[in-house]
C-alpha atoms as a PDB file:
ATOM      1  CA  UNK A   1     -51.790  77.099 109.290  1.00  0.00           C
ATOM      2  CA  UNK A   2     -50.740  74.075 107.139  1.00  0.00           C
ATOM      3  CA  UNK A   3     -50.645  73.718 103.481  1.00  0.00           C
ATOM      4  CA  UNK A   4     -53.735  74.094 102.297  1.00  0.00           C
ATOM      5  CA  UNK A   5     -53.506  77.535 101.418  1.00  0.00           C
ATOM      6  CA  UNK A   6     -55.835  80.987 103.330  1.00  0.00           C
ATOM      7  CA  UNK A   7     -58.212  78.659 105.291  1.00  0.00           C
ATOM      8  CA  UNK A   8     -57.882  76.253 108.497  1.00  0.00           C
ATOM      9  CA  UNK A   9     -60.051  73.369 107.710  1.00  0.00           C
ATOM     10  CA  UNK A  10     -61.561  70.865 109.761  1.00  0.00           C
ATOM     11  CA  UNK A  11     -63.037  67.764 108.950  1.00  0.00           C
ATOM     12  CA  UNK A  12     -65.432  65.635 111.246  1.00  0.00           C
ATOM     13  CA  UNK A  13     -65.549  61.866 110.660  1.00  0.00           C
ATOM     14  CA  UNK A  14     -67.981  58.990 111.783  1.00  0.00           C
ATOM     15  CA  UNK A  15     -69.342  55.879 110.527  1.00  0.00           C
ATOM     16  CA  UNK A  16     -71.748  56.849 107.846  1.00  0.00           C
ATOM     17  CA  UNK A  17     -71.827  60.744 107.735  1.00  0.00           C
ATOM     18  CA  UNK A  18     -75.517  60.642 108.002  1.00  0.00           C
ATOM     19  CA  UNK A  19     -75.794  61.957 112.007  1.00  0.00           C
ATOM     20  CA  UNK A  20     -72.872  62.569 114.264  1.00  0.00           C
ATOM     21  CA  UNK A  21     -70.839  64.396 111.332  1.00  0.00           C
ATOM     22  CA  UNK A  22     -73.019  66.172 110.195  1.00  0.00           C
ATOM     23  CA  UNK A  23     -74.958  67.811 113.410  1.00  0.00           C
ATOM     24  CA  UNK A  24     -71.062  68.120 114.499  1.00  0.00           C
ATOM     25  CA  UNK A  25     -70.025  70.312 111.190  1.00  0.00           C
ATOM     26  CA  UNK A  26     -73.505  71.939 111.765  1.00  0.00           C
ATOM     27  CA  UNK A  27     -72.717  73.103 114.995  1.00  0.00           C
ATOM     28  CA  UNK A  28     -68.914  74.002 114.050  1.00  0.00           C
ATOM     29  CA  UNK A  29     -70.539  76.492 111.107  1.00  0.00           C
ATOM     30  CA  UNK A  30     -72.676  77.756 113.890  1.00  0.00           C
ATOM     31  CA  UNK A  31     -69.442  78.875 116.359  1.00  0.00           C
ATOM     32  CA  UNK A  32     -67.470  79.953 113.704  1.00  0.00           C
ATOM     33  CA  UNK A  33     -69.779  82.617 112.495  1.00  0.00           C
ATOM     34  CA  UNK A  34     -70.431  83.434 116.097  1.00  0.00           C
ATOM     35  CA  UNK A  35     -66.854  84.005 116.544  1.00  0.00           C
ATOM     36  CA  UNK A  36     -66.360  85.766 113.074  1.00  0.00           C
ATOM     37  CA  UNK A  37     -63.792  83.364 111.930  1.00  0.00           C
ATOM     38  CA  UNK A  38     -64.035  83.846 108.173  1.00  0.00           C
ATOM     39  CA  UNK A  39     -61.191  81.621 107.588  1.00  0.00           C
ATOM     40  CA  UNK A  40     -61.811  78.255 109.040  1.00  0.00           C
ATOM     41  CA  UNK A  41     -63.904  75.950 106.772  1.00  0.00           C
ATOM     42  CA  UNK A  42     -66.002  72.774 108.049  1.00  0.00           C
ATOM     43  CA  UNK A  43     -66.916  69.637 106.148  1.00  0.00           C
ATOM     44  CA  UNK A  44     -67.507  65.748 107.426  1.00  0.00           C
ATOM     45  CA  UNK A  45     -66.848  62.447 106.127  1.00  0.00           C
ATOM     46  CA  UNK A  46     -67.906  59.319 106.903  1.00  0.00           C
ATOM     47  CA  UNK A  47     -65.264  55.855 107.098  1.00  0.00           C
ATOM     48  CA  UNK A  48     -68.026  53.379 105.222  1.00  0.00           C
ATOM     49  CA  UNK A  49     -69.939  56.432 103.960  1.00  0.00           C
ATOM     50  CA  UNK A  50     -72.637  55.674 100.425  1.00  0.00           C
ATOM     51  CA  UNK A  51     -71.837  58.714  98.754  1.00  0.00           C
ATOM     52  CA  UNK A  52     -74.999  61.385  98.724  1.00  0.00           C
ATOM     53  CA  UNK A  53     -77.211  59.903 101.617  1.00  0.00           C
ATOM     54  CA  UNK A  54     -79.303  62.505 103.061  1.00  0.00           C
ATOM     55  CA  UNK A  55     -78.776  62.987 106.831  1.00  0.00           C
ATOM     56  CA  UNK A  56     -80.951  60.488 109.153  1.00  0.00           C
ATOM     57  CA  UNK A  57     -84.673  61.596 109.327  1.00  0.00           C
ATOM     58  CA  UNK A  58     -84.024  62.073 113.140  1.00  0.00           C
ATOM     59  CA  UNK A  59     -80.843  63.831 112.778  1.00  0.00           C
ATOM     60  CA  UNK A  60     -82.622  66.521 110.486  1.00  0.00           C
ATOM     61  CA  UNK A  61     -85.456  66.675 113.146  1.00  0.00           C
ATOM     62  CA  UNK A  62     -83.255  67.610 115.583  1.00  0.00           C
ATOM     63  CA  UNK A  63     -81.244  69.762 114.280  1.00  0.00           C
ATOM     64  CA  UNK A  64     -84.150  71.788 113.315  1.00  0.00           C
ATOM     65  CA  UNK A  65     -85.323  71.669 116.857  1.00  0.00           C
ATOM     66  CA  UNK A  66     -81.593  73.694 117.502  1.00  0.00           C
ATOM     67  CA  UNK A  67     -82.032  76.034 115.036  1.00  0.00           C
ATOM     68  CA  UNK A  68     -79.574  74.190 112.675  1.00  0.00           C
ATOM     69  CA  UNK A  69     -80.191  73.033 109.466  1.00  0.00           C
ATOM     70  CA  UNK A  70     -79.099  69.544 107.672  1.00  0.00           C
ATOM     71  CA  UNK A  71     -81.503  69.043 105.520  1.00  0.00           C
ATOM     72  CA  UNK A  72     -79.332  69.545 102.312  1.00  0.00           C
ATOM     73  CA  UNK A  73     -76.789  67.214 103.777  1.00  0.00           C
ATOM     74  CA  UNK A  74     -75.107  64.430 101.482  1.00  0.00           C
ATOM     75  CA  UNK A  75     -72.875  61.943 103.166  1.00  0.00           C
ATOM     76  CA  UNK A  76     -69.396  61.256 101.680  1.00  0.00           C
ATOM     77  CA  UNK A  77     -66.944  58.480 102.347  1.00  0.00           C
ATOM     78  CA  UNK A  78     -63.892  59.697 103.686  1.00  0.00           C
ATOM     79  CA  UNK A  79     -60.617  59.403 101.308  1.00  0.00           C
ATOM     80  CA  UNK A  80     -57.163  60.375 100.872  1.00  0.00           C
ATOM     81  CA  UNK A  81     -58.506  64.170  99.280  1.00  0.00           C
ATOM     82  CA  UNK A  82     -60.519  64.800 102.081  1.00  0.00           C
ATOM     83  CA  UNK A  83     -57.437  64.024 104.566  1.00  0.00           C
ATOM     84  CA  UNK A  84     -55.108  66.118 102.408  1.00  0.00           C
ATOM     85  CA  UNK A  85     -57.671  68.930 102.388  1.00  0.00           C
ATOM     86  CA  UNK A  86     -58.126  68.823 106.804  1.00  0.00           C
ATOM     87  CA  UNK A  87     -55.663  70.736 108.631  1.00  0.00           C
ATOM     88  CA  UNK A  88     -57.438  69.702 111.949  1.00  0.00           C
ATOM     89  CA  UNK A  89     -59.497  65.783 111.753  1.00  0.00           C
ATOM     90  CA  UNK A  90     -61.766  65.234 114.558  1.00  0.00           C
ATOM     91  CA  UNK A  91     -63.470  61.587 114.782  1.00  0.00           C
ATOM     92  CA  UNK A  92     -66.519  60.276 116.660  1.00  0.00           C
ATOM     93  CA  UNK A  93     -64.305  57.098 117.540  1.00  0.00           C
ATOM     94  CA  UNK A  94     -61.407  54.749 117.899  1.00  0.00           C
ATOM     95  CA  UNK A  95     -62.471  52.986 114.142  1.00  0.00           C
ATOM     96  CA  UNK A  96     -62.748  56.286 112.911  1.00  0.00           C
ATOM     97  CA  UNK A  97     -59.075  57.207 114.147  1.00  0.00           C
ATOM     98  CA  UNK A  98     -57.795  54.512 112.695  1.00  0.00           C
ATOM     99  CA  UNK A  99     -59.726  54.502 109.415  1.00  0.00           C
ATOM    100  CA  UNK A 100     -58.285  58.361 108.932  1.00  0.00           C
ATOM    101  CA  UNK A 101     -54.367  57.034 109.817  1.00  0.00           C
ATOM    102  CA  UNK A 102     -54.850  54.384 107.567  1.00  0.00           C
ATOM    103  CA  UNK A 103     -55.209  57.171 104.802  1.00  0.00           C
ATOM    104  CA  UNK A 104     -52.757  59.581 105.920  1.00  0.00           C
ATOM    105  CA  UNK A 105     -54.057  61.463 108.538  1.00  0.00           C
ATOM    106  CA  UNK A 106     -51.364  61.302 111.247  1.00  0.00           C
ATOM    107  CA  UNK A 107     -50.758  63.897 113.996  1.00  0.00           C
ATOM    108  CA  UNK A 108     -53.471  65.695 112.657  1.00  0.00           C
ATOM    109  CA  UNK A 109     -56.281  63.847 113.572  1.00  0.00           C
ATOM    110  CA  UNK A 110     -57.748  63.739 117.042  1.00  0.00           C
ATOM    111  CA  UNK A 111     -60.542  61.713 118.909  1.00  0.00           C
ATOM    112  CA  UNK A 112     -63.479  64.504 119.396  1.00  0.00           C
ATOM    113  CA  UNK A 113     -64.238  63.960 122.942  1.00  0.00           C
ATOM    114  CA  UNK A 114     -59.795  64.006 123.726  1.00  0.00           C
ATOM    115  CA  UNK A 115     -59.292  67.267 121.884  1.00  0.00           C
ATOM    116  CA  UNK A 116     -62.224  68.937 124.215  1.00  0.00           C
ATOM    117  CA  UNK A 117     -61.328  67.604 126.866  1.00  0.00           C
ATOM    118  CA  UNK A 118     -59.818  69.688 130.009  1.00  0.00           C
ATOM    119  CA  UNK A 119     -55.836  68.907 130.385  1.00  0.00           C
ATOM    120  CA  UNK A 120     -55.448  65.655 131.740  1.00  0.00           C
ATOM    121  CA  UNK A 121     -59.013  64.018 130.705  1.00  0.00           C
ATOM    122  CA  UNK A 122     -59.231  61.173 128.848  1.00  0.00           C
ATOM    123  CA  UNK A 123     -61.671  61.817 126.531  1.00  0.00           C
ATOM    124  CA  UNK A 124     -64.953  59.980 125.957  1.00  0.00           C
ATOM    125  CA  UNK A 125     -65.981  58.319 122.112  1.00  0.00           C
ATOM    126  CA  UNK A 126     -69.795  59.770 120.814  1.00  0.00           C
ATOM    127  CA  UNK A 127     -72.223  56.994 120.754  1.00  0.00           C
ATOM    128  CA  UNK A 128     -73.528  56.336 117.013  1.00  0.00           C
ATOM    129  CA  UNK A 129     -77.516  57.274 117.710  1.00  0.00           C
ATOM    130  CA  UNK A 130     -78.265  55.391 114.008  1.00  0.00           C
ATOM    131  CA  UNK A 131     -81.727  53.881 114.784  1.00  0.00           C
ATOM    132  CA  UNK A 132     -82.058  55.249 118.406  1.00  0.00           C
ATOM    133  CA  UNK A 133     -85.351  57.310 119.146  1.00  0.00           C
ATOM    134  CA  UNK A 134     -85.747  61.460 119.691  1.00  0.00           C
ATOM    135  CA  UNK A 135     -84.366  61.340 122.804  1.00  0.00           C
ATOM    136  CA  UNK A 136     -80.796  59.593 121.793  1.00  0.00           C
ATOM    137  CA  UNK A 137     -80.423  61.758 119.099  1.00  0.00           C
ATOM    138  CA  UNK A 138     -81.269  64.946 121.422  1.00  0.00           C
ATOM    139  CA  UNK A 139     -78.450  63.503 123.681  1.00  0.00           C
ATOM    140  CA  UNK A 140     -76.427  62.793 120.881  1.00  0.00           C
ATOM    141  CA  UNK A 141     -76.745  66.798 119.910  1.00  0.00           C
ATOM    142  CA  UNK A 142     -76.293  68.115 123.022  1.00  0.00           C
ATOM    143  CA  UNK A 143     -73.187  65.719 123.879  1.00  0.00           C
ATOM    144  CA  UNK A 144     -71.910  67.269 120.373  1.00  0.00           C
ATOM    145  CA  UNK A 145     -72.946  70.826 121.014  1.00  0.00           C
ATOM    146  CA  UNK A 146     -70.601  70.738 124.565  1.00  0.00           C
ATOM    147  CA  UNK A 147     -67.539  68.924 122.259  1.00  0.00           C
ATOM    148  CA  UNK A 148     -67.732  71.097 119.476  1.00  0.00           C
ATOM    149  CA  UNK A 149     -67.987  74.714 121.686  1.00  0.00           C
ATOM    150  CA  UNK A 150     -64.424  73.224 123.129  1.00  0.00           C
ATOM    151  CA  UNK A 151     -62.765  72.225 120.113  1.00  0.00           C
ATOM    152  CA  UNK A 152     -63.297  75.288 118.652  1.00  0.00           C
ATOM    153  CA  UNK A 153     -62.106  77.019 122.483  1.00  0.00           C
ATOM    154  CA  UNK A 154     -58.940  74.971 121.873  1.00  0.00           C
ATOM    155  CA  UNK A 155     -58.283  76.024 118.405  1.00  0.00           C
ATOM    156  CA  UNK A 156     -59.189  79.955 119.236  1.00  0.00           C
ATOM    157  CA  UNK A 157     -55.605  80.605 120.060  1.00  0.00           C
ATOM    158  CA  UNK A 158     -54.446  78.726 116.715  1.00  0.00           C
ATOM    159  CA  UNK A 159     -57.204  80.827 114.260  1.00  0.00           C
ATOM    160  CA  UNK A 160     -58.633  83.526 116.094  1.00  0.00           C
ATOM    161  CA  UNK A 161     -58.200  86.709 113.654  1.00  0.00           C
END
């Protein structure tokens, strides 16, 4: 573990922390207390986040449907704190990549879809379902549940207890 102290912490980052962050931290909190990992923290960010949005309307609908709740969720831009704070930075996309090197992330930060990926794969970004209809943001979930379940396979060997 890096520097920031007992816990492993890792941040997810999209555009305006208002639907892919947050159902993707959702669903992290969700496989880390499945796999008793009392140690790794979760939190999101978004790169042109207004501070204390609620999550979408949609993105709260369906995470209820999953037995996840976001309704408490307040978006927060992403800044220099938050990337000091990560050990681990997992983005929805390319922007986002960039947006988290510009404030320091480095070798620490990872496109979502590359660091699930099976050895070899490139790696796919998560379409932004802002404005889409149930359906996209049921894909959107279930595209996130399959990620998240294989970041945190890939980290296992890094934070299991």
């Amino acid at each position: 573990m890096t520097g920031s102290g007992t816990t492993y912490n890792v941040l997810f980052v999209c555009t305006g922390n208002t639907c892919r962050s947050p159902l993707a931290e959702a669903l992290a909190r969700g496989e880390i207390d499945r796999r008793g990992w009392t140690h790794v923290a979760v939190g999101s960010a978004g790169i042109a986040a207004v501070p204390n949005l609620p999550a979408s309307d949609e993105a709260v609908k369906v995470a209820k449907r999953h037995d996840l709740d976001i309704s408490g969720h307040a978006s927060r831009p992403l800044t220099e704190g938050l990337v000091d704070w990560a050990d681990l930075i997992l983005v929805m996309g390319p922007s986002h990549r960039l947006a988290a090197e510009d404030l320091g992330a480095g070798e620490k930060c990872a496109l979502l879809g590359k660091f699930a990926a099976p050895e070899g794969e490139a790696g796919v970004a998560v379409p932004d379902p802002f404005g889409g209809d149930a359906e996209t943001y049921e894909e959107t979930l279930l595209e996130l549940r399959d990620l998240v379940s294989r970041a945190m396979d890939r980290l296992a060997p890094i934070v299991a207890p």
